[in-house]
ModelCIF file with pLDDT and N, C-alpha, C, O atoms, coordinates in Angstrom:
data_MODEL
#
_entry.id   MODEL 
#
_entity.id                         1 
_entity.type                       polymer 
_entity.pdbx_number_of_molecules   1 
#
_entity_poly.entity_id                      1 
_entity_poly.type                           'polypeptide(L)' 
_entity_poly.nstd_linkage                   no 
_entity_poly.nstd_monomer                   no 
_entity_poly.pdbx_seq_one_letter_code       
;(UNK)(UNK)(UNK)(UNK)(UNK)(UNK)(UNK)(UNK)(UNK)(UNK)(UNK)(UNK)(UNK)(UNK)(UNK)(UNK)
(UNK)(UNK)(UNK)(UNK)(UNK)(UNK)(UNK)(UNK)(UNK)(UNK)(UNK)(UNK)(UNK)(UNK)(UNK)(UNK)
(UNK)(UNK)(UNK)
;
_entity_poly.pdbx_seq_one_letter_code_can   XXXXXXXXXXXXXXXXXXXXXXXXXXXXXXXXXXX 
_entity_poly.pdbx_strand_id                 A 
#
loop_
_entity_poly_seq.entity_id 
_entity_poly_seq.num 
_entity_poly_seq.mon_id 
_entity_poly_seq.hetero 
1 1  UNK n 
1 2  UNK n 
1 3  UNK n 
1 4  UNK n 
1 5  UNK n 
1 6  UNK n 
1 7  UNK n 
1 8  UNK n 
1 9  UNK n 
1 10 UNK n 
1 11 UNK n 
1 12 UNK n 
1 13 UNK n 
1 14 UNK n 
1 15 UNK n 
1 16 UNK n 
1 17 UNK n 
1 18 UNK n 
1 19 UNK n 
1 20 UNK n 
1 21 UNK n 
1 22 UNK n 
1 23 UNK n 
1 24 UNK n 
1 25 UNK n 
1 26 UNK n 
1 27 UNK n 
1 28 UNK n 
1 29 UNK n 
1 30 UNK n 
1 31 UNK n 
1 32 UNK n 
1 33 UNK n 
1 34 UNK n 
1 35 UNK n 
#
_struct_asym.id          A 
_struct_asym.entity_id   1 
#
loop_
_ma_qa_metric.id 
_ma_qa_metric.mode 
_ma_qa_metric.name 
_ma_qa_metric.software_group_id 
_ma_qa_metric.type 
1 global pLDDT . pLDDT 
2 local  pLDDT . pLDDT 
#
_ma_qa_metric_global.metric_id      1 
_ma_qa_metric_global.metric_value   96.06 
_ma_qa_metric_global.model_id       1 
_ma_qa_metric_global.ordinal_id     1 
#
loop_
_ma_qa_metric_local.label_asym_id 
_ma_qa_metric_local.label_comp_id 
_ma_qa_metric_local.label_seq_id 
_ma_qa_metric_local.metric_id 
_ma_qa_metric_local.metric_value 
_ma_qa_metric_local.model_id 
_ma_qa_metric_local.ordinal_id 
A UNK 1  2 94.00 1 1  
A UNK 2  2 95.00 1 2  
A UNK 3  2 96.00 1 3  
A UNK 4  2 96.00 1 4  
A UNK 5  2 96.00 1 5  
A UNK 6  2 96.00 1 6  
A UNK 7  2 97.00 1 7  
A UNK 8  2 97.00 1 8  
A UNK 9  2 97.00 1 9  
A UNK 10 2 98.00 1 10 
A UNK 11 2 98.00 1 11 
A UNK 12 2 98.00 1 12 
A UNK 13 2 97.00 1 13 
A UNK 14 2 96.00 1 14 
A UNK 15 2 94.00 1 15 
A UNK 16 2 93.00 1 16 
A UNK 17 2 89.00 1 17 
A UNK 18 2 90.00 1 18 
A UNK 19 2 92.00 1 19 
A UNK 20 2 91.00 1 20 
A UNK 21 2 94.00 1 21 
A UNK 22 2 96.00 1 22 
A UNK 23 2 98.00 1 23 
A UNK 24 2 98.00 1 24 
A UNK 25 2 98.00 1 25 
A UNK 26 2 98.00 1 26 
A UNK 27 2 98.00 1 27 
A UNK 28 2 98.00 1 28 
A UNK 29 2 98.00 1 29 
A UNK 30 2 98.00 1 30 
A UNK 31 2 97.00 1 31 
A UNK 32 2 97.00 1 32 
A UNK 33 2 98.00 1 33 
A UNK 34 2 98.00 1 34 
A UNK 35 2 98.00 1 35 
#
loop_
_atom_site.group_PDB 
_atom_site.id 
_atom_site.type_symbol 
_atom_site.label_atom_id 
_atom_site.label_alt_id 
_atom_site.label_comp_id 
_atom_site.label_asym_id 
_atom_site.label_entity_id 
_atom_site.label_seq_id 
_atom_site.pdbx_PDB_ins_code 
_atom_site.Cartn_x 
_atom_site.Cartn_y 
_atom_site.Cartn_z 
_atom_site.occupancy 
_atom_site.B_iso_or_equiv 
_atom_site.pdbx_formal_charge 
_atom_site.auth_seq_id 
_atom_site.auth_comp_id 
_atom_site.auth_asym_id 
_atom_site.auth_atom_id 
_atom_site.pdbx_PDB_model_num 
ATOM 1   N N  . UNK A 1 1  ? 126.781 105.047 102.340 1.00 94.00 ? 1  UNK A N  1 
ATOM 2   C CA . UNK A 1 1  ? 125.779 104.070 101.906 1.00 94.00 ? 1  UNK A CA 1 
ATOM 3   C C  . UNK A 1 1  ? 125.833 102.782 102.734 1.00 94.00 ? 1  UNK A C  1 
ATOM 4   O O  . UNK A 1 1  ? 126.925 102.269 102.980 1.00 94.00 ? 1  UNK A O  1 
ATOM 5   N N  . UNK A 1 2  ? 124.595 102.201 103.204 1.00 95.00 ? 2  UNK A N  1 
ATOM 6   C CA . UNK A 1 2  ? 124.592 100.775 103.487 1.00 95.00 ? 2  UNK A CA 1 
ATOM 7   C C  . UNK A 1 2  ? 123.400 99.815  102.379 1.00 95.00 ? 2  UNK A C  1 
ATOM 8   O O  . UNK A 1 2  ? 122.265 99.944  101.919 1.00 95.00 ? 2  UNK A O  1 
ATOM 9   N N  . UNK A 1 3  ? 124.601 98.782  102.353 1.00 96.00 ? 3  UNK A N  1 
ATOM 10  C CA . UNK A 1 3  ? 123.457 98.109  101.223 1.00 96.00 ? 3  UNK A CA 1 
ATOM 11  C C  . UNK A 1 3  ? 122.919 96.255  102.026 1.00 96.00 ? 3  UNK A C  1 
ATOM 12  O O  . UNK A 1 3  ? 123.675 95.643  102.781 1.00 96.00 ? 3  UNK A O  1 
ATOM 13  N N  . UNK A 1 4  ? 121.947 95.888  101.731 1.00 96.00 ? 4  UNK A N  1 
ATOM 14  C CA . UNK A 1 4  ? 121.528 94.494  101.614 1.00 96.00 ? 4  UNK A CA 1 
ATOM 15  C C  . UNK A 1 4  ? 122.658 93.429  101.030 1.00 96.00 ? 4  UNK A C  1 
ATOM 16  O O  . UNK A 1 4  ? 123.392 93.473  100.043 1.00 96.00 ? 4  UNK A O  1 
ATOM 17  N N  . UNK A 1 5  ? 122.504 92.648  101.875 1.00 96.00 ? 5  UNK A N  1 
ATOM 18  C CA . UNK A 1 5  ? 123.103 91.513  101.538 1.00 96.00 ? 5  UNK A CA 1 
ATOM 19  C C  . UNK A 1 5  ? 123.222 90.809  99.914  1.00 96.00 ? 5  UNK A C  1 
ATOM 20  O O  . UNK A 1 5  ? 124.200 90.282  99.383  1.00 96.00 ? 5  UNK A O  1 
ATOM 21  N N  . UNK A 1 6  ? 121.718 91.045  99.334  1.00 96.00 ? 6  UNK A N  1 
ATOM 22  C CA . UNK A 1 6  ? 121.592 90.378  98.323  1.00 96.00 ? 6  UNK A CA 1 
ATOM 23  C C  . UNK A 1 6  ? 121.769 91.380  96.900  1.00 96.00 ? 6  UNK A C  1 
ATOM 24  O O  . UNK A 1 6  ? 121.317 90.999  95.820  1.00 96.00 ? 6  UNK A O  1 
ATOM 25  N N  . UNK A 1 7  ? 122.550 92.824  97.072  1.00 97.00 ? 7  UNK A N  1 
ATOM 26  C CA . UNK A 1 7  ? 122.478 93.437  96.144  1.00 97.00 ? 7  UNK A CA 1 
ATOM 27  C C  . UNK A 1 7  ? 123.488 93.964  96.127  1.00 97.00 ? 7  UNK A C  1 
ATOM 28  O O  . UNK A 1 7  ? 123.697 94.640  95.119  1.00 97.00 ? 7  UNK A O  1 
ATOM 29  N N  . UNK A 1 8  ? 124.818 93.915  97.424  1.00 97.00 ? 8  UNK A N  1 
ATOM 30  C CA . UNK A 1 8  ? 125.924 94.325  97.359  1.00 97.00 ? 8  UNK A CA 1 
ATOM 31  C C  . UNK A 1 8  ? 126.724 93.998  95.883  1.00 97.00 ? 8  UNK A C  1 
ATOM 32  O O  . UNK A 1 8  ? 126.426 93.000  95.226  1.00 97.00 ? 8  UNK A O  1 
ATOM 33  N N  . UNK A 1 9  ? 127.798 94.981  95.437  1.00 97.00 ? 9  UNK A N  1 
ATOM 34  C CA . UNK A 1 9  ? 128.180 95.142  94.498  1.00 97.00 ? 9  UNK A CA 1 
ATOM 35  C C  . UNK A 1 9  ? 127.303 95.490  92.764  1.00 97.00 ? 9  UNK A C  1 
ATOM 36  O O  . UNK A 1 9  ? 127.774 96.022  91.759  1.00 97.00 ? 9  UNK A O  1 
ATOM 37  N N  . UNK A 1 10 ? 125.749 94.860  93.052  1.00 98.00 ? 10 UNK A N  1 
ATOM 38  C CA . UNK A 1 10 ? 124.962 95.154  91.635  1.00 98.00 ? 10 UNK A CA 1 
ATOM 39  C C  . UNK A 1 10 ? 124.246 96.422  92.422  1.00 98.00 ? 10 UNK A C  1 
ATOM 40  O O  . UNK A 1 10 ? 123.581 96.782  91.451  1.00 98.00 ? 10 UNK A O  1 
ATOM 41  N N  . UNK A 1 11 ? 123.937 97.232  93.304  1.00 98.00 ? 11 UNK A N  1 
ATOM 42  C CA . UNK A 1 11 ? 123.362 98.134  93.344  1.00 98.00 ? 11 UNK A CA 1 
ATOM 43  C C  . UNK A 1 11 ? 124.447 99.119  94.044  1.00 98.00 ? 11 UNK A C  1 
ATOM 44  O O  . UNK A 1 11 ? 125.551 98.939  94.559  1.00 98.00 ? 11 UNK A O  1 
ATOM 45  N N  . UNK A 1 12 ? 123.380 100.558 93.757  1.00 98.00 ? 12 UNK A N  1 
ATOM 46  C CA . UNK A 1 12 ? 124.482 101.643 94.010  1.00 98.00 ? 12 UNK A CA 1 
ATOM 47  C C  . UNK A 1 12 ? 123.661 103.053 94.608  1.00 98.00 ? 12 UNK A C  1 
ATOM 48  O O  . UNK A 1 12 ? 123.544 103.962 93.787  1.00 98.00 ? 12 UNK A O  1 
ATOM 49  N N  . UNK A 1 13 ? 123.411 103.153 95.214  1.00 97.00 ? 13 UNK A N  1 
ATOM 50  C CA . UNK A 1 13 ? 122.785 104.200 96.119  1.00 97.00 ? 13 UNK A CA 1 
ATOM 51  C C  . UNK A 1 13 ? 123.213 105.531 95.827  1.00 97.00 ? 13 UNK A C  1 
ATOM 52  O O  . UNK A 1 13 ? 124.400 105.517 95.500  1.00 97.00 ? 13 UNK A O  1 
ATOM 53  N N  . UNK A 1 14 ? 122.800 106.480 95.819  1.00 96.00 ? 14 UNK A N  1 
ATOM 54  C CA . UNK A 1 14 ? 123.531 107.858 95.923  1.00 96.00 ? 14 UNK A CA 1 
ATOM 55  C C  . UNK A 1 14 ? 122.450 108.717 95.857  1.00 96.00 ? 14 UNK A C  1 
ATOM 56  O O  . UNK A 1 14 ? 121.322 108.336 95.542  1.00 96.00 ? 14 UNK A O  1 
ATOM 57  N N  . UNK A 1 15 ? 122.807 110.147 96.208  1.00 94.00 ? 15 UNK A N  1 
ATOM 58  C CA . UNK A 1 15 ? 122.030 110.868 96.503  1.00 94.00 ? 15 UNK A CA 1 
ATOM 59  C C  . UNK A 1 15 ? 122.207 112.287 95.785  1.00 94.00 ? 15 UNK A C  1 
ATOM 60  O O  . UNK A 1 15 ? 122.923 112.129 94.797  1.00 94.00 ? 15 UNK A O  1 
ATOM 61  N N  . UNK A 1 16 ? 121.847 113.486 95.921  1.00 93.00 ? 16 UNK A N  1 
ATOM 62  C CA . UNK A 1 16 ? 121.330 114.839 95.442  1.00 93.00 ? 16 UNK A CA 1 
ATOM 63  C C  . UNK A 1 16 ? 121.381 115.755 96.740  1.00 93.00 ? 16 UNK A C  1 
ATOM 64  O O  . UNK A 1 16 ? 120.564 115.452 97.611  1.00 93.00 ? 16 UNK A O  1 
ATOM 65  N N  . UNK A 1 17 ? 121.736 116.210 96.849  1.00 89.00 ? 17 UNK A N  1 
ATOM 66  C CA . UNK A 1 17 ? 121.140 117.700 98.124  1.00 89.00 ? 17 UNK A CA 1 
ATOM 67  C C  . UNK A 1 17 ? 120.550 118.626 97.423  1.00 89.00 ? 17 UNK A C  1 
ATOM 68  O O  . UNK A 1 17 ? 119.586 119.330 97.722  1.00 89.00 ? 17 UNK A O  1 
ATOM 69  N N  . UNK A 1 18 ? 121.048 118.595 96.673  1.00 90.00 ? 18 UNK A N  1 
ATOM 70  C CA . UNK A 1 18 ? 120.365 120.252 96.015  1.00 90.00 ? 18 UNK A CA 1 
ATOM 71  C C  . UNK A 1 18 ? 119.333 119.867 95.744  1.00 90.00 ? 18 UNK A C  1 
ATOM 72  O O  . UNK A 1 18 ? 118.645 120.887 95.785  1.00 90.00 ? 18 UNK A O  1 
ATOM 73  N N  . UNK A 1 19 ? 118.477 118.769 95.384  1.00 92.00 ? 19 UNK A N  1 
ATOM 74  C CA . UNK A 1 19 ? 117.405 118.251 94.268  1.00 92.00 ? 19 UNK A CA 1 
ATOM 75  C C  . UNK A 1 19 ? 116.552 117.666 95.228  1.00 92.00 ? 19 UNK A C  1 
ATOM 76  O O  . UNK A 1 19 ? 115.363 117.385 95.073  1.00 92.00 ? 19 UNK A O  1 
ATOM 77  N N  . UNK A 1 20 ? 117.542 117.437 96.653  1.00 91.00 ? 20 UNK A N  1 
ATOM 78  C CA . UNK A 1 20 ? 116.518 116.641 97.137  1.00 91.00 ? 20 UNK A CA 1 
ATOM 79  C C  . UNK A 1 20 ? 116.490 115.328 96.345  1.00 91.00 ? 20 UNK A C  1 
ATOM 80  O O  . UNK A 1 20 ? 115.903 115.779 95.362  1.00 91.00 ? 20 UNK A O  1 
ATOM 81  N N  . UNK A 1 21 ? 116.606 114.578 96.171  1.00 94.00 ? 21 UNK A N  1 
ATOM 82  C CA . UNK A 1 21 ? 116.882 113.045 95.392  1.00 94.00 ? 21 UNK A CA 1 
ATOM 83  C C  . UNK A 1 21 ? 117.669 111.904 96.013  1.00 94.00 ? 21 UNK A C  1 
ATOM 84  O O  . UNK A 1 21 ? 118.634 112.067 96.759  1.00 94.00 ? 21 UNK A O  1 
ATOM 85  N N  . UNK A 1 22 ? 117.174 110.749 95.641  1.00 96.00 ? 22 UNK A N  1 
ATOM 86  C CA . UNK A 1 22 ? 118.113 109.940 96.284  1.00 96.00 ? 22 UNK A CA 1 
ATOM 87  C C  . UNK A 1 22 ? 117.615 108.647 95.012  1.00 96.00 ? 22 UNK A C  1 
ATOM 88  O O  . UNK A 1 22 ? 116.490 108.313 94.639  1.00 96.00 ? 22 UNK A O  1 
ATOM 89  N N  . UNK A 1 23 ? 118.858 108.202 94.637  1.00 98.00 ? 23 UNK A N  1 
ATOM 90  C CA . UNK A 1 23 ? 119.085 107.195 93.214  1.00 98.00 ? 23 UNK A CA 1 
ATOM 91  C C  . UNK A 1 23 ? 119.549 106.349 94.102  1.00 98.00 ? 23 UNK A C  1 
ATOM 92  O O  . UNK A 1 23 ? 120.168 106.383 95.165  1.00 98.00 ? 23 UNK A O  1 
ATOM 93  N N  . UNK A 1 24 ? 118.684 104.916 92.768  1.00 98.00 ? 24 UNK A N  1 
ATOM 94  C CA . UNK A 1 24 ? 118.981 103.850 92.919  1.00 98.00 ? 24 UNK A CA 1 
ATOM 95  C C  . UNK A 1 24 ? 119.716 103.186 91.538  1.00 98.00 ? 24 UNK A C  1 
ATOM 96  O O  . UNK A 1 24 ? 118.935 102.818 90.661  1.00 98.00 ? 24 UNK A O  1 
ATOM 97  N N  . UNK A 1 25 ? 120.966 103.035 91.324  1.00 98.00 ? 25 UNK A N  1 
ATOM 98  C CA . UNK A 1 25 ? 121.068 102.697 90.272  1.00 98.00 ? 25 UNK A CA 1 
ATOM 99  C C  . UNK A 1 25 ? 121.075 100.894 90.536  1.00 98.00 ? 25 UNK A C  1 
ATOM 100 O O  . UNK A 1 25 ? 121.577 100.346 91.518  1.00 98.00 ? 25 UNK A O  1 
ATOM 101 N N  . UNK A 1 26 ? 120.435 100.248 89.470  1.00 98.00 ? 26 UNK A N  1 
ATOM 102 C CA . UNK A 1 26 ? 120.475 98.948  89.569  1.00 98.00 ? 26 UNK A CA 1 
ATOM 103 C C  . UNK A 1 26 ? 121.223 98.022  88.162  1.00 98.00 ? 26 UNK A C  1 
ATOM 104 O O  . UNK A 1 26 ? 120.880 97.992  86.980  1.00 98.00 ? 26 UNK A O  1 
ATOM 105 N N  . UNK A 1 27 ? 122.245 97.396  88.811  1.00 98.00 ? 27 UNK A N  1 
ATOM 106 C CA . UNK A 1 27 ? 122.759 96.760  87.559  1.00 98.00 ? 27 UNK A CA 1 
ATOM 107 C C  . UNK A 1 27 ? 123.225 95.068  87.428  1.00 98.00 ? 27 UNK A C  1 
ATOM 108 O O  . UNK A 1 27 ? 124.199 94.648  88.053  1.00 98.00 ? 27 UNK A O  1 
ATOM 109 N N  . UNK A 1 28 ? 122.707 94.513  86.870  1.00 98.00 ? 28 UNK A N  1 
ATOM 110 C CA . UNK A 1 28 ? 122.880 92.762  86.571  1.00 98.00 ? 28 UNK A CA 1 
ATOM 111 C C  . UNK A 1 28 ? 121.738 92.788  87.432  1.00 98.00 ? 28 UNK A C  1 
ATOM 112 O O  . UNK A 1 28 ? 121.890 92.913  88.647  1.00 98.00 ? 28 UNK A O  1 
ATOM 113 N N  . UNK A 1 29 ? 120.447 92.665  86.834  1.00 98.00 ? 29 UNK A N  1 
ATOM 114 C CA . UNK A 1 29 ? 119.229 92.712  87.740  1.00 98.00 ? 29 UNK A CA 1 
ATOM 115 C C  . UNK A 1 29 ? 118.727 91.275  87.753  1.00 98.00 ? 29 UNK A C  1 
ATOM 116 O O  . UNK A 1 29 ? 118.849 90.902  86.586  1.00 98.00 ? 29 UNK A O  1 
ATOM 117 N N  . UNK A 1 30 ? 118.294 90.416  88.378  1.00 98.00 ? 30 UNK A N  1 
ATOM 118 C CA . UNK A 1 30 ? 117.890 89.270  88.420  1.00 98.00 ? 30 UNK A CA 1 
ATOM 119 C C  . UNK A 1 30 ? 116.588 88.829  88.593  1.00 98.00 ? 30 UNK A C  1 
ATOM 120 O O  . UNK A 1 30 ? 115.886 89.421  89.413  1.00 98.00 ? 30 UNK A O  1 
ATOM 121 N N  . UNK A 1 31 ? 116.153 87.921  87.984  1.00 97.00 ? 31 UNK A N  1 
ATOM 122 C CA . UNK A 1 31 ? 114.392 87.710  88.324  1.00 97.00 ? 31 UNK A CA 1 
ATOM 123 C C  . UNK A 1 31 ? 114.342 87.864  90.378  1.00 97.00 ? 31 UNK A C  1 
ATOM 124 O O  . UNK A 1 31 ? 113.486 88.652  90.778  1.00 97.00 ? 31 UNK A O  1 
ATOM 125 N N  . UNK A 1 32 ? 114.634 87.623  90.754  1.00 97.00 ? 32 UNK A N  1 
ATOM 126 C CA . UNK A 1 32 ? 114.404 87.762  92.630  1.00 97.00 ? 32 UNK A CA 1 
ATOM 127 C C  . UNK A 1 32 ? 114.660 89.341  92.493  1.00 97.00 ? 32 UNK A C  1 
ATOM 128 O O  . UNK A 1 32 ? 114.047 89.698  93.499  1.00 97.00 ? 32 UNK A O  1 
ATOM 129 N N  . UNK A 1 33 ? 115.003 90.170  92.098  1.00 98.00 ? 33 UNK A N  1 
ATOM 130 C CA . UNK A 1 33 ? 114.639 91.328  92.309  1.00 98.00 ? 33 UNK A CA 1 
ATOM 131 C C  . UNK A 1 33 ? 113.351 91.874  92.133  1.00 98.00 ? 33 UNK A C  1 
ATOM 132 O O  . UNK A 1 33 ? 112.865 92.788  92.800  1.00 98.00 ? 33 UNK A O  1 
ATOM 133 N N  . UNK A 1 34 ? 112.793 91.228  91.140  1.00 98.00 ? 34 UNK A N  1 
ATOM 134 C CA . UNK A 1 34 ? 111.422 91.803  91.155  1.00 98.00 ? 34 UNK A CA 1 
ATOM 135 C C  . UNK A 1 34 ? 110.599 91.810  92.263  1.00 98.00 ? 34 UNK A C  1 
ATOM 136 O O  . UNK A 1 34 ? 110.348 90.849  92.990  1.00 98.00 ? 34 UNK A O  1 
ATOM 137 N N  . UNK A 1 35 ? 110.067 93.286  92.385  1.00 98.00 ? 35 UNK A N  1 
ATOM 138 C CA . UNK A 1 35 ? 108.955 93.536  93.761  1.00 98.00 ? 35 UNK A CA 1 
ATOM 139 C C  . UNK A 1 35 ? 109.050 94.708  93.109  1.00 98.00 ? 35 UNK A C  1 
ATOM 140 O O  . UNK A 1 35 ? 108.424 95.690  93.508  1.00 98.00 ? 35 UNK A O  1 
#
């Protein structure tokens, strides 16, 4: 995984092969996250 500056440690990337998928888990979300 590579993450952004502004989300290191509250976000968490991971992925699926079999499913084809790729997660975003997001946690301590802050109003500047919104988009």
């Amino acid at each position: 995984p590579y993450y952004g500056e502004s989300v290191k440690g509250r976000f968490t990337i991971s992925r699926d092969g079999a499913k084809n998928t790729v997660y975003l888990q997001m946690n301590s979300l802050r109003p500047e996250d919104t988009a």
